[in-house]
PDB file of N, CA and C in Angstrom:
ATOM      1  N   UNK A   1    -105.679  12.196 103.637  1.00  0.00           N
ATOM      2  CA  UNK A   1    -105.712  11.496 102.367  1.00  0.00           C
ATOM      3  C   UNK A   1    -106.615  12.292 101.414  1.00  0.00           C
ATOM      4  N   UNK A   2    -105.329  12.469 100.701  1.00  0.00           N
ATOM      5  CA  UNK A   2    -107.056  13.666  99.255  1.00  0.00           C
ATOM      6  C   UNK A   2    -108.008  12.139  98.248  1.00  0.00           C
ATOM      7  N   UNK A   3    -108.826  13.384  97.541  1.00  0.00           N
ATOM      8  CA  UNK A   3    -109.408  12.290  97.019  1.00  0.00           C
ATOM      9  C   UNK A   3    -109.467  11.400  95.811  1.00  0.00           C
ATOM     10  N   UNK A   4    -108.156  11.253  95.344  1.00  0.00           N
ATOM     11  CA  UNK A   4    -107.482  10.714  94.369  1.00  0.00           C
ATOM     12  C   UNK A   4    -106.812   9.715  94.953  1.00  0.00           C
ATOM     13  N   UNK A   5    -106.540   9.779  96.272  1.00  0.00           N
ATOM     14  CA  UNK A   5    -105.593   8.519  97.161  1.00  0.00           C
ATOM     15  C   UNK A   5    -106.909   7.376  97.529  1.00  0.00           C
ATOM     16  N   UNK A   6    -108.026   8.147  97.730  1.00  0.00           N
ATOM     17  CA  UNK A   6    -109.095   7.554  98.214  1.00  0.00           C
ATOM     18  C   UNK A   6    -109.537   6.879  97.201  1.00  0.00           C
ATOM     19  N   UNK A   7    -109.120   7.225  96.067  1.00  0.00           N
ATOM     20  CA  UNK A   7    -110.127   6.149  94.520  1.00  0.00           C
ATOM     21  C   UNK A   7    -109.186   5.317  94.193  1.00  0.00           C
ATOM     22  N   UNK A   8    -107.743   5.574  94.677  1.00  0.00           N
ATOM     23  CA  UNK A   8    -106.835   4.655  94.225  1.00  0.00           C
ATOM     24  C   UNK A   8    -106.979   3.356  95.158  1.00  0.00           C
ATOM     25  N   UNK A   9    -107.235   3.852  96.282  1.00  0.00           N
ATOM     26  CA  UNK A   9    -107.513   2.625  97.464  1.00  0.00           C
ATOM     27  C   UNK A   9    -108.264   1.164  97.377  1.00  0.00           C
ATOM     28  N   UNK A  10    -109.777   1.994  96.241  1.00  0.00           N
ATOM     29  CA  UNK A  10    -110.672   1.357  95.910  1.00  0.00           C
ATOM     30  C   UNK A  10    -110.634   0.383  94.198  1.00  0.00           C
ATOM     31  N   UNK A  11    -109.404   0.224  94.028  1.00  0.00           N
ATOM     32  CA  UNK A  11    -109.209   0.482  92.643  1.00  0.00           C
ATOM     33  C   UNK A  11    -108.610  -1.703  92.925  1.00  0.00           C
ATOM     34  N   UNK A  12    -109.007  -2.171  91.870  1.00  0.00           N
ATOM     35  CA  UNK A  12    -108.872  -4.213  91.873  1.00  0.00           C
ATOM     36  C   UNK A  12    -107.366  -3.833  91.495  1.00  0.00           C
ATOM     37  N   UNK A  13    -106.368  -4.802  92.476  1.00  0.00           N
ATOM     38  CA  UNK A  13    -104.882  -5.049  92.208  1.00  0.00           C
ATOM     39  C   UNK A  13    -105.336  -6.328  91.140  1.00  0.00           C
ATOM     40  N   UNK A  14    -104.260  -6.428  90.270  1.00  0.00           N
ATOM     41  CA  UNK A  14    -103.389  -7.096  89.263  1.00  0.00           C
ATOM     42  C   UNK A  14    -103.212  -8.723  90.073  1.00  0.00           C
ATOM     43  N   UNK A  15    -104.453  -9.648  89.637  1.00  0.00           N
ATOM     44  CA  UNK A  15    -103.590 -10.821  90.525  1.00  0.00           C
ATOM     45  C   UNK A  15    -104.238 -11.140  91.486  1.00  0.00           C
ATOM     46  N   UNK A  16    -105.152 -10.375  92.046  1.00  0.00           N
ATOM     47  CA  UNK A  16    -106.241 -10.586  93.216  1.00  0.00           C
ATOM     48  C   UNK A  16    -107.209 -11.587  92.806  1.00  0.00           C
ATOM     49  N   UNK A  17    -107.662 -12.388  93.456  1.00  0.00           N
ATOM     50  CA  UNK A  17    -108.708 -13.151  93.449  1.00  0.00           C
ATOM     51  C   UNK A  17    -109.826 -12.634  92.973  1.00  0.00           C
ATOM     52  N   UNK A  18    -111.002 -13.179  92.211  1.00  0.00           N
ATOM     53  CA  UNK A  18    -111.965 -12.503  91.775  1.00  0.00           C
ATOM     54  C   UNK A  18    -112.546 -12.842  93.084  1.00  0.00           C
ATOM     55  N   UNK A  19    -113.315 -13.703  93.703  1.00  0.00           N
ATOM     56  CA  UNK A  19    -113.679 -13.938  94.854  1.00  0.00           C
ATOM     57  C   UNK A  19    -113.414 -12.842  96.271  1.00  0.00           C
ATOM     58  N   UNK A  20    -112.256 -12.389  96.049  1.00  0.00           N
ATOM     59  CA  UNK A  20    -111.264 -11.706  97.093  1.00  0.00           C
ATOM     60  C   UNK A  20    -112.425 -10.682  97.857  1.00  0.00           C
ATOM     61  N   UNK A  21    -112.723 -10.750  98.841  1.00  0.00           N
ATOM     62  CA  UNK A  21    -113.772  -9.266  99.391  1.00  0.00           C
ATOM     63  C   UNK A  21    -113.296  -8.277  99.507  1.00  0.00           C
ATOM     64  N   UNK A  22    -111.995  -7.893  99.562  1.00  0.00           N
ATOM     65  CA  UNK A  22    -111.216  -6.540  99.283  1.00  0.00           C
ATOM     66  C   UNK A  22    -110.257  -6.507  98.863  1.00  0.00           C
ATOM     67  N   UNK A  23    -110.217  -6.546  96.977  1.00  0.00           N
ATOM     68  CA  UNK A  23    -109.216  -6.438  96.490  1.00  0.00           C
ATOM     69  C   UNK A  23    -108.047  -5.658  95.861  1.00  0.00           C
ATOM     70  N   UNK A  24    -108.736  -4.373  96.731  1.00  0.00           N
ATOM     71  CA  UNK A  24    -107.945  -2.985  96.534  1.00  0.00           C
ATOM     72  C   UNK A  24    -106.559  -3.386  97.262  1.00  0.00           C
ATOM     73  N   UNK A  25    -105.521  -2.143  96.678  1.00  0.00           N
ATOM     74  CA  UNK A  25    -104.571  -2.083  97.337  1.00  0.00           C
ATOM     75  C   UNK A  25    -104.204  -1.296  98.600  1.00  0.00           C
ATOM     76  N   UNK A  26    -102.652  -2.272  99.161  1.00  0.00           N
ATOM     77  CA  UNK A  26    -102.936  -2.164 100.597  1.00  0.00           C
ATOM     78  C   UNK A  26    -102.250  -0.696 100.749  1.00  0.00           C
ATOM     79  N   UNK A  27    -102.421  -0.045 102.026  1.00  0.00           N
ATOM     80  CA  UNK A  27    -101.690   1.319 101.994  1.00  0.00           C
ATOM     81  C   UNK A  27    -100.246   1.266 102.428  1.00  0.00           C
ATOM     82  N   UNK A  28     -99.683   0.440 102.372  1.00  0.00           N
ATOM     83  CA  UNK A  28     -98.068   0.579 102.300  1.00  0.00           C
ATOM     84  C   UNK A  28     -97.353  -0.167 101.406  1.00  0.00           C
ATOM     85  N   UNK A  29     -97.968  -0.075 100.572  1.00  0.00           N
ATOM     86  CA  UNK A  29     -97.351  -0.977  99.269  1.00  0.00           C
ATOM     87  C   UNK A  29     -97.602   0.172  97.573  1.00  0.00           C
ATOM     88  N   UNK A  30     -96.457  -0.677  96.968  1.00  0.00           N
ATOM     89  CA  UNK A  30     -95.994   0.576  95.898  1.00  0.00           C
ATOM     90  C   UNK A  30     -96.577   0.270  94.349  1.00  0.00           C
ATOM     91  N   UNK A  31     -97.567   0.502  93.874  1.00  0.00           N
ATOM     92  CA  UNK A  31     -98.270   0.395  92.347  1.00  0.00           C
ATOM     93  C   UNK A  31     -98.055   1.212  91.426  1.00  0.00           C
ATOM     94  N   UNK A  32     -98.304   0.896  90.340  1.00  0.00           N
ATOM     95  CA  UNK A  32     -98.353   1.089  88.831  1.00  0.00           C
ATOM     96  C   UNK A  32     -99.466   0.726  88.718  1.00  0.00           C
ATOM     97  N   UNK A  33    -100.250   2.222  88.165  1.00  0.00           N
ATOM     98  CA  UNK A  33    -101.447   2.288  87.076  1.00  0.00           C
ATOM     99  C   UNK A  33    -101.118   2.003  86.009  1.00  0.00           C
ATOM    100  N   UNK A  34    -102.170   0.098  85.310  1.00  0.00           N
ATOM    101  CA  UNK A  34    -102.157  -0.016  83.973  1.00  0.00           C
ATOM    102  C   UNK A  34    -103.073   0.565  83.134  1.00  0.00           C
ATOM    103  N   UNK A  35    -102.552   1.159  82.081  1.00  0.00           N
ATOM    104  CA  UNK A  35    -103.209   2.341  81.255  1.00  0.00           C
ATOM    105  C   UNK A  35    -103.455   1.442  79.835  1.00  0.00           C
ATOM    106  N   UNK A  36    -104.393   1.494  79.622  1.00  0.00           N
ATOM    107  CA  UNK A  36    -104.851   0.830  78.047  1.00  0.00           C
ATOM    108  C   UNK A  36    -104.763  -0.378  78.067  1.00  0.00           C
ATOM    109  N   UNK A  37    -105.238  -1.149  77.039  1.00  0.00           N
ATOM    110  CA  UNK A  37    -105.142  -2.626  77.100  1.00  0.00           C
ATOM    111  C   UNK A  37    -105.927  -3.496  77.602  1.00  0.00           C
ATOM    112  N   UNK A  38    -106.264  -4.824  78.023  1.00  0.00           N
ATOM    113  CA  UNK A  38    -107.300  -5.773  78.665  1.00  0.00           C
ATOM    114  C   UNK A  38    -107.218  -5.445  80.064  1.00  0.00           C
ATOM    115  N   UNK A  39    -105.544  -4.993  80.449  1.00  0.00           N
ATOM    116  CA  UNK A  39    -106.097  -4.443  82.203  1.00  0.00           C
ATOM    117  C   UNK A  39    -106.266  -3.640  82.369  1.00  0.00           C
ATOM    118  N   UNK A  40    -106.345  -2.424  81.882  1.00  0.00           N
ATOM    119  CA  UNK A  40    -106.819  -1.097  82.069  1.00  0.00           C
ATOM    120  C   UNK A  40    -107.613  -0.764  83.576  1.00  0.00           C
ATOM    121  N   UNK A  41    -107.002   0.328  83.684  1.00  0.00           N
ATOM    122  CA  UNK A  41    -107.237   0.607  85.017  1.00  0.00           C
ATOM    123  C   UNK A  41    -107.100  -0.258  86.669  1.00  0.00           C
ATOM    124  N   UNK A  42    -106.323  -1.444  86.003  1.00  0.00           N
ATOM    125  CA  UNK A  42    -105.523  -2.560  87.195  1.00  0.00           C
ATOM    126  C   UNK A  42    -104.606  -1.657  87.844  1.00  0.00           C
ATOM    127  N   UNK A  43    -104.318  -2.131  89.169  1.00  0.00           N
ATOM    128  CA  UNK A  43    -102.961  -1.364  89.380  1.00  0.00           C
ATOM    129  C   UNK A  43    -102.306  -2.838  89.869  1.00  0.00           C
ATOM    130  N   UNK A  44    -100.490  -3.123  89.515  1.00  0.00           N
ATOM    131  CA  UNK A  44     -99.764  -3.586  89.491  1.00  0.00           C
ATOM    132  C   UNK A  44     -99.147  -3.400  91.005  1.00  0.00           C
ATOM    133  N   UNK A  45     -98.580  -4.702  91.865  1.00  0.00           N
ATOM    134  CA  UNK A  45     -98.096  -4.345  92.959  1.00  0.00           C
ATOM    135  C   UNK A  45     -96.232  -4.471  92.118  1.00  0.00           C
ATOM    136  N   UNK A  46     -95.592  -3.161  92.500  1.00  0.00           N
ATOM    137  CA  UNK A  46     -94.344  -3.051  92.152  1.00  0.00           C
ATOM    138  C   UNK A  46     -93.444  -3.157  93.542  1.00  0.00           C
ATOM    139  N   UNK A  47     -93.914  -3.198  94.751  1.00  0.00           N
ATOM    140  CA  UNK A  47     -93.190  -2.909  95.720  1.00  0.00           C
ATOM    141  C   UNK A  47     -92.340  -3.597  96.100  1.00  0.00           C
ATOM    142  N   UNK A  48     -90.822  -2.965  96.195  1.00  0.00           N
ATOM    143  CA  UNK A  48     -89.591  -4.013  96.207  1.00  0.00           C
ATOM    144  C   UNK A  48     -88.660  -4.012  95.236  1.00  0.00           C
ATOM    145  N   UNK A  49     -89.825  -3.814  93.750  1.00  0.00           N
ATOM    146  CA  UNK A  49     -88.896  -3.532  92.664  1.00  0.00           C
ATOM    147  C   UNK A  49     -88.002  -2.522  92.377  1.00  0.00           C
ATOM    148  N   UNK A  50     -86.274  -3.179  91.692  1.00  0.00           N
ATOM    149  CA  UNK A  50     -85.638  -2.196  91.093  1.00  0.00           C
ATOM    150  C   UNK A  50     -85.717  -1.324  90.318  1.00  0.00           C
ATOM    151  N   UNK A  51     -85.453   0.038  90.633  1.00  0.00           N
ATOM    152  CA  UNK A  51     -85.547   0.718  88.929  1.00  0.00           C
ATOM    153  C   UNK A  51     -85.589   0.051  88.231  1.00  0.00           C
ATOM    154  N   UNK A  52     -84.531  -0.651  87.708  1.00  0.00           N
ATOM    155  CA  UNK A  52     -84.285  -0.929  86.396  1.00  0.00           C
ATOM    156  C   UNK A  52     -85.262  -1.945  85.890  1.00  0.00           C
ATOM    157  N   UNK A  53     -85.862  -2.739  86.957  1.00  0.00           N
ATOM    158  CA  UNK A  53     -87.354  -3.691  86.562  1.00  0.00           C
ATOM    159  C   UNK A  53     -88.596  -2.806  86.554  1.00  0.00           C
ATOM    160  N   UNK A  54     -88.856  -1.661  87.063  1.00  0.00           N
ATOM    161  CA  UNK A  54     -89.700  -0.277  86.693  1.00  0.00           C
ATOM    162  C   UNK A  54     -89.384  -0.369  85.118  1.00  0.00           C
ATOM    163  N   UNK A  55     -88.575   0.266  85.130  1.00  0.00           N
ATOM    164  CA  UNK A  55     -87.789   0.611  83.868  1.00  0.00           C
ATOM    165  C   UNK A  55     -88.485  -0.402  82.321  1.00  0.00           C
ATOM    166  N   UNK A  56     -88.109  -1.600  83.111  1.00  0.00           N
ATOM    167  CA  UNK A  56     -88.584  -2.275  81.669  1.00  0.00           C
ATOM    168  C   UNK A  56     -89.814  -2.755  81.656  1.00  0.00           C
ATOM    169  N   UNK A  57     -90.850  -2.732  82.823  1.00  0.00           N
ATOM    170  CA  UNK A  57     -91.961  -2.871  82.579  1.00  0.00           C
ATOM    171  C   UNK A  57     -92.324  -4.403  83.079  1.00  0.00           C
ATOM    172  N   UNK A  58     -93.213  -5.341  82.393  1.00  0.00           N
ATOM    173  CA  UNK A  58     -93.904  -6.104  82.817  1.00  0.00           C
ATOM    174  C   UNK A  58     -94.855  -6.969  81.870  1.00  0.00           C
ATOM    175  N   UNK A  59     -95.106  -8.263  81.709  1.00  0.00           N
ATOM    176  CA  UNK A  59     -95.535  -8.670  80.503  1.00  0.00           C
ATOM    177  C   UNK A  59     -96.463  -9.873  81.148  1.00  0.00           C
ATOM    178  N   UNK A  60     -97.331  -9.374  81.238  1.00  0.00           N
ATOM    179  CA  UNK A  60     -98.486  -9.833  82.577  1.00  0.00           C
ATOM    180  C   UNK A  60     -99.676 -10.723  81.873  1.00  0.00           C
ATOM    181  N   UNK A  61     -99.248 -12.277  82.366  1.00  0.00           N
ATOM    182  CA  UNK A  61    -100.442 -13.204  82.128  1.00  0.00           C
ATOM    183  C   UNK A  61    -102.030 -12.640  82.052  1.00  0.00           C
ATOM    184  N   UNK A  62    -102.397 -13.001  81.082  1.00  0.00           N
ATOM    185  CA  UNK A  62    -104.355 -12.900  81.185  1.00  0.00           C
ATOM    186  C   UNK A  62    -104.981 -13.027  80.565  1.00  0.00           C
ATOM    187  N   UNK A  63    -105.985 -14.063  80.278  1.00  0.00           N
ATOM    188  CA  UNK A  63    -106.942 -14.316  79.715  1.00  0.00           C
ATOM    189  C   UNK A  63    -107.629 -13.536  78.443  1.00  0.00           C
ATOM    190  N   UNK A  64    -107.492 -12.101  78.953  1.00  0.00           N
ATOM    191  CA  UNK A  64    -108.244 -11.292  78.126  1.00  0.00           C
ATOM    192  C   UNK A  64    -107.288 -10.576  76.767  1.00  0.00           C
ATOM    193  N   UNK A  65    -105.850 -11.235  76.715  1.00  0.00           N
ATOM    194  CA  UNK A  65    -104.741 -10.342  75.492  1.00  0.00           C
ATOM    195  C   UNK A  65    -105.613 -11.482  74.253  1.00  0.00           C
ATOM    196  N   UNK A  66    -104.458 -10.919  73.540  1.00  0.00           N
ATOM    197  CA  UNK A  66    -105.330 -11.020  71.928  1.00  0.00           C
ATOM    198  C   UNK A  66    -104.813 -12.639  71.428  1.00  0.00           C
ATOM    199  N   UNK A  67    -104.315 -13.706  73.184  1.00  0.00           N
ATOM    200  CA  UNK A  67    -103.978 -14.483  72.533  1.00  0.00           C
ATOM    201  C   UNK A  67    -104.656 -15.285  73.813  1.00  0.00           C
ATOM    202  N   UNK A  68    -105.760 -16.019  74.205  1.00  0.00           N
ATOM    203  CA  UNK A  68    -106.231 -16.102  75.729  1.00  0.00           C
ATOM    204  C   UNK A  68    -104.525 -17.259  76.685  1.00  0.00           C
ATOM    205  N   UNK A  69    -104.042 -16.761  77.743  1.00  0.00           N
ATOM    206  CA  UNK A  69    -103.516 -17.335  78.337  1.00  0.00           C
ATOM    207  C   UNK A  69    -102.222 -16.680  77.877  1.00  0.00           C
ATOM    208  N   UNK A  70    -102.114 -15.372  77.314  1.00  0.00           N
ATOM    209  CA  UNK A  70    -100.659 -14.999  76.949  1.00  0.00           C
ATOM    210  C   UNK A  70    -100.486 -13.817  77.814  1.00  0.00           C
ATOM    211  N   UNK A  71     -99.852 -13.140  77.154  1.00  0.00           N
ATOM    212  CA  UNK A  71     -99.255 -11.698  77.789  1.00  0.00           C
ATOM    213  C   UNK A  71     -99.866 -10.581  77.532  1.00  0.00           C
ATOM    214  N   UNK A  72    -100.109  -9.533  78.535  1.00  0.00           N
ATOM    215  CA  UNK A  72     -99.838  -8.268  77.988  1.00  0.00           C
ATOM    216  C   UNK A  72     -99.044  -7.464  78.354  1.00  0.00           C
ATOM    217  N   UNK A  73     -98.087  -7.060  77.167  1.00  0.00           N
ATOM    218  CA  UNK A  73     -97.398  -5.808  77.897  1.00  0.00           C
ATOM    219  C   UNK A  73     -97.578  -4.669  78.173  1.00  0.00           C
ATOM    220  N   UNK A  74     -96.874  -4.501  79.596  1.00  0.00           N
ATOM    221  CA  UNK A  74     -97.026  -3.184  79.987  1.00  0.00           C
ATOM    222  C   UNK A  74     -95.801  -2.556  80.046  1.00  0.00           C
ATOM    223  N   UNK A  75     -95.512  -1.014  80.129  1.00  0.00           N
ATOM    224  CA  UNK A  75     -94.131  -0.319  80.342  1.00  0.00           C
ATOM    225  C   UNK A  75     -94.501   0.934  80.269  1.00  0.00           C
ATOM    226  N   UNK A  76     -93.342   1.936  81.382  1.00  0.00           N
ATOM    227  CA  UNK A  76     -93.598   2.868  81.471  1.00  0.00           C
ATOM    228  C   UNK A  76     -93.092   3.792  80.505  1.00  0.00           C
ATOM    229  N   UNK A  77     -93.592   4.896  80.126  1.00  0.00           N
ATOM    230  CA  UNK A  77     -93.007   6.065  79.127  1.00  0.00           C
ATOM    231  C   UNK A  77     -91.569   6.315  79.302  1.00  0.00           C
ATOM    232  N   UNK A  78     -91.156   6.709  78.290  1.00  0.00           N
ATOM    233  CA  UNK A  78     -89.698   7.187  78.303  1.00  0.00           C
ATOM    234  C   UNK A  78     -90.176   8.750  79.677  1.00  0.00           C
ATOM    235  N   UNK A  79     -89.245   9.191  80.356  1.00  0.00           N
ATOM    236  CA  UNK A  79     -89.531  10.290  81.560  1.00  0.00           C
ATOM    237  C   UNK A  79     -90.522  10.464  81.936  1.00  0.00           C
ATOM    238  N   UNK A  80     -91.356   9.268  82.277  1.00  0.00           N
ATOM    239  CA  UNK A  80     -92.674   9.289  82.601  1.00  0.00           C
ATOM    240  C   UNK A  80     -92.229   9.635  84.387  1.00  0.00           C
ATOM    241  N   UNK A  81     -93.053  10.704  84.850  1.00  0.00           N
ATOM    242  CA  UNK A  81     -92.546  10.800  86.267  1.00  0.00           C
ATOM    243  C   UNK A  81     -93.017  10.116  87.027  1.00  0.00           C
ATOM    244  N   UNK A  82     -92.112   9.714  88.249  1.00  0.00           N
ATOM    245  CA  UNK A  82     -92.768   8.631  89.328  1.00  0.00           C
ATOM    246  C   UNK A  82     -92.771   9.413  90.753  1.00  0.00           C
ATOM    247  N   UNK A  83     -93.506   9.021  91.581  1.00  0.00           N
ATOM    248  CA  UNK A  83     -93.403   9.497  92.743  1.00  0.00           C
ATOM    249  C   UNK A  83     -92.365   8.518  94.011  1.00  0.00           C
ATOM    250  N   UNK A  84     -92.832   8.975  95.139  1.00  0.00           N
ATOM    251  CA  UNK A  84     -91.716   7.979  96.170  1.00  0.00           C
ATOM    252  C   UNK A  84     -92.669   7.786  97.062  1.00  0.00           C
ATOM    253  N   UNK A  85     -92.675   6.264  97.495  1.00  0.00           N
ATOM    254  CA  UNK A  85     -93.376   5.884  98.620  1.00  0.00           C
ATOM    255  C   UNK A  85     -94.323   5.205  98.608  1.00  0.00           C
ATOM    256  N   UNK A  86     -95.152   4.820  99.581  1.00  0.00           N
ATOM    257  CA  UNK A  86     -96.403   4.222  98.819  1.00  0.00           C
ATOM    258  C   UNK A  86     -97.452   5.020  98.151  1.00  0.00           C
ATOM    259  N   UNK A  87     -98.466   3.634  97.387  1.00  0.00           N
ATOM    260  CA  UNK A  87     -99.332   4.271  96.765  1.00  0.00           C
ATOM    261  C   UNK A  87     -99.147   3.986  95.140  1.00  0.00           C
ATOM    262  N   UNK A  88     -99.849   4.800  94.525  1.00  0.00           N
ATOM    263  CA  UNK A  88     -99.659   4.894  93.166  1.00  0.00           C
ATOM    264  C   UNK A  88     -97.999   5.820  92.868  1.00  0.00           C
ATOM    265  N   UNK A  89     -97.653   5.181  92.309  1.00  0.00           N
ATOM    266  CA  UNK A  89     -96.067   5.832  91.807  1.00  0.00           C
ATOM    267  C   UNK A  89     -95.897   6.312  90.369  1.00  0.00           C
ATOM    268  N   UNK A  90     -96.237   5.191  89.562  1.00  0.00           N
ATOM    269  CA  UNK A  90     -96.789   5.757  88.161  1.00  0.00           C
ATOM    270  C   UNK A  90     -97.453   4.931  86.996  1.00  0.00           C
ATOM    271  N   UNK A  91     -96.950   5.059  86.289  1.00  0.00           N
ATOM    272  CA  UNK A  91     -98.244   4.607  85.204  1.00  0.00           C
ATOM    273  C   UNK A  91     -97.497   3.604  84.391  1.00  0.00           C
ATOM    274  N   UNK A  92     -98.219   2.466  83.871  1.00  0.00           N
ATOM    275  CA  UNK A  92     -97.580   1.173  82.970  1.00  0.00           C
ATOM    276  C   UNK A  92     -98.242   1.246  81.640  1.00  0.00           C
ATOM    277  N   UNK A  93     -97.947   1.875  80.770  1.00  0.00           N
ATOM    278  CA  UNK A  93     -98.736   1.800  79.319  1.00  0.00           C
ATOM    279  C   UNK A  93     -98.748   0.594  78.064  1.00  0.00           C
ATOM    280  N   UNK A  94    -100.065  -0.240  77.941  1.00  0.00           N
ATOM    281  CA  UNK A  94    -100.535  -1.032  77.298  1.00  0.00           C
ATOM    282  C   UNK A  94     -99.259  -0.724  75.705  1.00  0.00           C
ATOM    283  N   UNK A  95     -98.664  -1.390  75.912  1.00  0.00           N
ATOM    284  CA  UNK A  95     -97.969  -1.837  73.813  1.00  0.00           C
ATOM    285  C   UNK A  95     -98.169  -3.098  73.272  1.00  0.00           C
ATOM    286  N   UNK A  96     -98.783  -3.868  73.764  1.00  0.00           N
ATOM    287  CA  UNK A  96     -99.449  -4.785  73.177  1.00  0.00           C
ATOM    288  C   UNK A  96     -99.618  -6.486  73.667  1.00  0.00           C
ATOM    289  N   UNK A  97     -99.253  -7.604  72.544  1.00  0.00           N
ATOM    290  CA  UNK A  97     -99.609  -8.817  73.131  1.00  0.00           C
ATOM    291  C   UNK A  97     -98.569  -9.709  72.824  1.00  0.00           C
ATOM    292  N   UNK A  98     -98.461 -10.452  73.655  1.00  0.00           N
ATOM    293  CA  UNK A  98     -97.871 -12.294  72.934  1.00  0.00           C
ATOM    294  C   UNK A  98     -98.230 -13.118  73.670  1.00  0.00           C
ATOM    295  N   UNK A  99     -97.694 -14.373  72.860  1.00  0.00           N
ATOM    296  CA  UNK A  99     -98.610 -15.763  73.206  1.00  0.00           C
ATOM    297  C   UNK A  99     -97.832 -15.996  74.464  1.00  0.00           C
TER     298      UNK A  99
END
C-alpha cells in the first residue's frame, strides 16, 4: 500500500457517525473524493454504483450548504479519469446548493 492509499484510509466517509471510532473507509469498497464545498475532503461510498449514477453525481444532505438541511451538489468533471476497484476512484466536484 503506497502512501496516498494510506491517507485515503484515514480520511471521515460521507454519512459516518460523528461518534463512529473509525470512520474511515473500508478497504474493499469504492469512493469519490469530495472536492470543494461544505464536504470537502469527505469521501463518498459509490460502491455498486452505475456509471451512469457516477456520471451524474450526487446531491448530498448537510447541515453545512448555504441552506442548513439542504443539498450539496457534487459531480464529476466532464473526462475526469477514474480508476477500477477499490479505494478512491475519483473525484466529485462541489457546484453548489439547494434547499
Amino acid at each position: 500500500m503506497d502512501r496516498d492509499d494510506e491517507q485515503s484510509l484515514r480520511r471521515r466517509v460521507y454519512g459516518a457517525d460523528h461518534d463512529d471510532p473509525d470512520p474511515g473507509p473500508l478497504p474493499h469498497r469504492t469512493y469519490a473524493e469530495l472536492v470543494g464545498g461544505p464536504l470537502d475532503g469527505l469521501l463518498l461510498d459509490i460502491h455498486g454504483w452505475q456509471t451512469e449514477e457516477v456520471d451524474t453525481g450526487a446531491a448530498l444532505i448537510t447541515e453545512l450548504s448555504r441552506w442548513p438541511g439542504g443539498r450539496a451538489l457534487y459531480a464529476p468533471a466532464p473526462n475526469e479519469p477514474r480508476s477500477v476497484g477499490p479505494g478512491v476512484s475519483c473525484r466529485f466536484y462541489y457546484s453548489g446548493d439547494t434547499p
